[in-house]
Every structure is written in structure tokens, then in C-alpha cells.
Protein backbone atom coordinates (compact mmCIF):
# COMPACT_ATOMS: atom_id res chain seq x y z
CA UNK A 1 -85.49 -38.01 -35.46
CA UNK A 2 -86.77 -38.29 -38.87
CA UNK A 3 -86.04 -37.39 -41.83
CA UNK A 4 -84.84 -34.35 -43.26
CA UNK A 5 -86.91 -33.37 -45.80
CA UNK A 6 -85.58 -30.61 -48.48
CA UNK A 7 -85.75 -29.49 -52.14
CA UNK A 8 -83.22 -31.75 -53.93
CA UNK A 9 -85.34 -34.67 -54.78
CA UNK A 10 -82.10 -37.58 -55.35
CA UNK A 11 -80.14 -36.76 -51.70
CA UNK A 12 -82.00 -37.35 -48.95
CA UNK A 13 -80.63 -36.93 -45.58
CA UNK A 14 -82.30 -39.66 -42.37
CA UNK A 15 -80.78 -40.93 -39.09
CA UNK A 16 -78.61 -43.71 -39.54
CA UNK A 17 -79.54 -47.04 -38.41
CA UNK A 18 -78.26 -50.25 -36.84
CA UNK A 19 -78.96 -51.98 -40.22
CA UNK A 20 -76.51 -49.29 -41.78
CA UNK A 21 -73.51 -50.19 -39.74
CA UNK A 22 -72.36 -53.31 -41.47
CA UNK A 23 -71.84 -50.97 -44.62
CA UNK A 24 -70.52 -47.90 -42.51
CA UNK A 25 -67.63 -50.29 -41.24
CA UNK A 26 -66.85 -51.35 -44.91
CA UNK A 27 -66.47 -47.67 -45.51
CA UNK A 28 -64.31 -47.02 -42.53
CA UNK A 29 -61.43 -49.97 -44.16
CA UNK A 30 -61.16 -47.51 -46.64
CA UNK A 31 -57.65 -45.61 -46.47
CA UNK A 32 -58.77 -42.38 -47.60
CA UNK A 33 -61.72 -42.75 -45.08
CA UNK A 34 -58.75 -43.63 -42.59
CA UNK A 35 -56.83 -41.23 -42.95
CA UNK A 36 -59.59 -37.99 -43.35
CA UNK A 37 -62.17 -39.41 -41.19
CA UNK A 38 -60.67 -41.52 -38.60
CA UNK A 39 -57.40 -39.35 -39.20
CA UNK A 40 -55.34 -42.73 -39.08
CA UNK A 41 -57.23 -44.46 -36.33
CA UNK A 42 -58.64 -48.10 -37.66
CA UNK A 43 -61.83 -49.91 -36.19
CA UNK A 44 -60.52 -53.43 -36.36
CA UNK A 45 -63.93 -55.38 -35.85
CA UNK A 46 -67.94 -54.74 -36.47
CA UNK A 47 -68.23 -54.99 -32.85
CA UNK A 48 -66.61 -51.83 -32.29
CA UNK A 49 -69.06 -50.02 -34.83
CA UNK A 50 -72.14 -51.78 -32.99
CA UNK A 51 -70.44 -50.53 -29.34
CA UNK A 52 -70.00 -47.07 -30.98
CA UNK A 53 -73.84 -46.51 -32.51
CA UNK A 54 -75.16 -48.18 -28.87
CA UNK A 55 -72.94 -45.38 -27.36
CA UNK A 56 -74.03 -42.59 -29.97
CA UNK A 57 -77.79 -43.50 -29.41
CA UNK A 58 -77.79 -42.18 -26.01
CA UNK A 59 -75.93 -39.46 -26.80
CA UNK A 60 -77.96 -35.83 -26.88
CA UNK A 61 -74.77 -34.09 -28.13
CA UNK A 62 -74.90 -36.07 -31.81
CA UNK A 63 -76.99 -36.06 -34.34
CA UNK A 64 -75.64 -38.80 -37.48
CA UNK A 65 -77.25 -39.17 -40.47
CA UNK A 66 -77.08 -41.23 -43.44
CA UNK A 67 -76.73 -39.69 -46.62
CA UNK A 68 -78.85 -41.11 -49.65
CA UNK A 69 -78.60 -40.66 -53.33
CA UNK A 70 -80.92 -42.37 -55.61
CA UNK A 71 -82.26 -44.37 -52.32
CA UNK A 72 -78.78 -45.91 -51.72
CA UNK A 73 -76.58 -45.04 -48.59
CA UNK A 74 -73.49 -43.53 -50.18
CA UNK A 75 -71.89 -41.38 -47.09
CA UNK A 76 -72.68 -40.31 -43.49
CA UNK A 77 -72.91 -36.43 -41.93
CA UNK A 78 -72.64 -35.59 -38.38
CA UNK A 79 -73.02 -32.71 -35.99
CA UNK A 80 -72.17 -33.61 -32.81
CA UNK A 81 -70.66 -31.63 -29.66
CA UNK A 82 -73.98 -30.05 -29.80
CA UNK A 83 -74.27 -27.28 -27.41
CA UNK A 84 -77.73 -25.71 -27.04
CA UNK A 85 -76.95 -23.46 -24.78
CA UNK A 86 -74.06 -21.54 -27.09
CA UNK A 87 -75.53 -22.68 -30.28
CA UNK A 88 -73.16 -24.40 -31.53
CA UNK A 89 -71.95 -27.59 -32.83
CA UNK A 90 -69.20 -29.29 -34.75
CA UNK A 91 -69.59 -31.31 -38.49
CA UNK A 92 -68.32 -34.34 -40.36
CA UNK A 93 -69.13 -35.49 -43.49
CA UNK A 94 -68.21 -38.27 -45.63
CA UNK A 95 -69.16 -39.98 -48.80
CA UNK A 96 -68.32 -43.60 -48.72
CA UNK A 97 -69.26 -44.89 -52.01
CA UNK A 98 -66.36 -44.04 -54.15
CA UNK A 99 -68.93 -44.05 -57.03
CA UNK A 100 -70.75 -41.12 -55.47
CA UNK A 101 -67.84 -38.62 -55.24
CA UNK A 102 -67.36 -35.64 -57.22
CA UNK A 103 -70.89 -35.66 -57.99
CA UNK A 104 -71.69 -32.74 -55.50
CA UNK A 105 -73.47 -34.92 -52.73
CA UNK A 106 -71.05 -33.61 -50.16
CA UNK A 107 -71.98 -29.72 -51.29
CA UNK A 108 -75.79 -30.74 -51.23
CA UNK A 109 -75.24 -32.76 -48.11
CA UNK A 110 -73.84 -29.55 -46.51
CA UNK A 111 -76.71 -27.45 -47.71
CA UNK A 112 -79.46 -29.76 -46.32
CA UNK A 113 -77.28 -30.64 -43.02
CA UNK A 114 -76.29 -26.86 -42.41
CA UNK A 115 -80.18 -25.24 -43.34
CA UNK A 116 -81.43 -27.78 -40.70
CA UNK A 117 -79.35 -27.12 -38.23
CA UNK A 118 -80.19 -23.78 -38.13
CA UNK A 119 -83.88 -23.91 -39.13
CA UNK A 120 -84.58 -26.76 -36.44
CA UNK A 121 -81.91 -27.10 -34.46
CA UNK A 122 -81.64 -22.89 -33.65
CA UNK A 123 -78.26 -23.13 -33.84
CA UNK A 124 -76.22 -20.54 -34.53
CA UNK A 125 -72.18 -21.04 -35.52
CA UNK A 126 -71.33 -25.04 -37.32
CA UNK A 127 -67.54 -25.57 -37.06
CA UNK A 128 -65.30 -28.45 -38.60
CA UNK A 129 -61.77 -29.08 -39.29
CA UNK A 130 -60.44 -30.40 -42.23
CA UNK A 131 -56.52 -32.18 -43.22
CA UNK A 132 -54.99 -29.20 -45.12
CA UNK A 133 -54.19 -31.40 -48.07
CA UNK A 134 -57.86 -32.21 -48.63
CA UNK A 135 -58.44 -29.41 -51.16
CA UNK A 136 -61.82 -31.16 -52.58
CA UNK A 137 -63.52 -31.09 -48.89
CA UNK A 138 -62.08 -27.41 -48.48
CA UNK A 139 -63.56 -25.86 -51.67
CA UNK A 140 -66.83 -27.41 -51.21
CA UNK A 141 -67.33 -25.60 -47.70
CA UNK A 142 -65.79 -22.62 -49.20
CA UNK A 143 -68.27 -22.92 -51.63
CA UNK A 144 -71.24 -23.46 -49.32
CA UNK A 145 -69.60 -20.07 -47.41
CA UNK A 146 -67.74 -21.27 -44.68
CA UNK A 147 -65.01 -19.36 -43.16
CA UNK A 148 -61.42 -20.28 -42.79
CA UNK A 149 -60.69 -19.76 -38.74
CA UNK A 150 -57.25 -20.40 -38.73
CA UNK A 151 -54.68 -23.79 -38.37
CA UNK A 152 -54.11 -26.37 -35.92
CA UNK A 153 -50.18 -27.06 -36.74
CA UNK A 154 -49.13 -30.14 -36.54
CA UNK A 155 -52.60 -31.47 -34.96
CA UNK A 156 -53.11 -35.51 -35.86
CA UNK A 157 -50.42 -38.19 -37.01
CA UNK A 158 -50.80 -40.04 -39.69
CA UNK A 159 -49.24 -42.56 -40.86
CA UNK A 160 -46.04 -41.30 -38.87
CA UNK A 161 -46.61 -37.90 -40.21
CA UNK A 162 -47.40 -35.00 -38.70
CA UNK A 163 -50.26 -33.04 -40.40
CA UNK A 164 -52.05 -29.76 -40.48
CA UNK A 165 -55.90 -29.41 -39.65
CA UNK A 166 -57.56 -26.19 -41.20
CA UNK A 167 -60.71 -24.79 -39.05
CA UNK A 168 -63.88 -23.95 -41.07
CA UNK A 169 -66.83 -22.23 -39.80
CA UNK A 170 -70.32 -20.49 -40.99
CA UNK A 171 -72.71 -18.72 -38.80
CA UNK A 172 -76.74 -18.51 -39.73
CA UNK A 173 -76.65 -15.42 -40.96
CA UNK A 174 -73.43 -16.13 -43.13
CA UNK A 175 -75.11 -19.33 -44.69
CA UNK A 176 -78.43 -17.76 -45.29
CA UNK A 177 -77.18 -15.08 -47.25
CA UNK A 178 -74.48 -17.44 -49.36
CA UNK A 179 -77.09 -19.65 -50.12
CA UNK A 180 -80.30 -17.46 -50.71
């Protein structure tokens, strides 16, 4: 896949790479990324990274990108559980440079991630969930016109604690018209 060429000219979304891994796994030692991403998992060595993006190339059902600003790799997005057939597909996003938050990357990430998916990918309905308590993440997809679906109570544990996961979702039509 190449990649994903759009209007904003400083993000620029393009399949990750091998070469991007070393930086990804800095990223995921991060305890907000641990606890919103990896929702309190760890990866304890590179080698796990390298095993996952061997893994993930193989994999029809994912798509991951890298997310540049300025030409620098700040953040990944992913769709992944693709289904063709249905349409559909789940999304993650994250920007790991803690320089590049609150800049509104992730909003323009989600523009450029969400018109391609349904411009090239013809799908039809994006889904993600979201920790409750991450009100930044939630009023960006608000923003971008997602749809609150409902709650997962008491879905992941973090930390020993048990936490809330909020379901977003936007269909084409829904996104085109938010974001004409």
C-alpha cells in the first residue's frame, strides 16, 4: 500500500515500516500509551514488536499506518478487523510524540484515515472504542461525527481497576456530510 495522499500538506498518512518499529516500541513504554492503547498490557522486549509487524504483514484484515507531521513519525492509525464483505472495520489511533498532541493531528489523522477508508477501501460503517475517561480522544471523534453506540461496563483492567469502554461509530454517509 502506499501512501495516502490528501489535502493537508504537514500530516501525511503511509504504511508503517520495519524501520519504524524501534520508535513504535519506545512509544508503547509510555504509560498513557499503556494504559489507552495497550489498555494495561506491556510489550516487554523489541522482539515482540518485530514478531507482531511479521504477524501484521500477512494479515489482510489490517491496514497500519504511520502518521507524519512535518516528515517526522509522531503516532500510528489502524483499521483492522477489516471485513469486506459487511463493510466494516474497527480503528485505533495514537499520537506518540508527546510534542505532537493537542495540535489536531489525531482530528486530521481521522479525516484522512476515515475519507480513505471509504473512498478506497468501499467501506461502509468504522467503529472504535475508547476508555470513558479519555475525554480528548472522545471529542475529537465527536468532532469528526462519530456516533456514541453505547458502553462496555466494566470491559478492560487496568492497573487493578475496572474501567468503562465507550463505542464510537460513523457510517459513509454520516462522515461525508459532517465533513463536506
Amino acid at each position: 500500500m502506499k501512501e495516502i495522499k490528501d489535502f493537508s500538506p504537514d500530516v501525511i498518512i503511509r504504511p508503517i515500516q520495519f524501520s519504524d518499529l524501534k520508535r513504535i516500541y519506545g512509544w508503547l513504554k509510555q504509560s498513557d500509551i499503556i494504559e489507552s492503547i495497550l489498555l494495561g498490557k506491556r510489550i516487554n522486549a523489541l522482539e515482540e514488536e518485530i514478531k507482531w509487524f511479521e504477524k501484521y504483514s500477512k494479515d489482510d484484515t489490517k491496514n497500519v499506518f504511520a502518521i507524519e507531521f512535518k516528515h517526522h513519525h509522531v503516532g500510528n492509525a489502524s483499521l483492522f478487523n477489516i471485513d469486506k464483505f459487511h463493510g466494516r472495520a474497527n480503528l485505533s489511533i495514537f499520537i506518540g510524540d508527546e510534542n505532537c498532541r493537542g495540535k489536531g493531528l489525531g482530528y486530521e489523522t481521522l479525516r484522512i484515515v476515515l475519507n480513505f477508508a471509504f473512498n478506497n477501501m468501499s467501506l461502509y460503517r468504522i467503529s472504535l472504542e475508547v476508555l470513558e475517561d479519555n475525554l480528548h480522544a472522545i471529542n475529537c471523534y465527536k468532532k469528526i461525527g462519530m456516533q456514541e453506540e453505547g458502553i462496555l461496563r466494566s470491559y478492560v483492567n487496568i492497573q487493578n481497576r475496572r474501567c468503562n469502554m465507550i463505542v464510537f461509530s460513523i457510517l459513509r454517509d454520516e462522515f461525508f456530510r459532517a465533513n463536506q
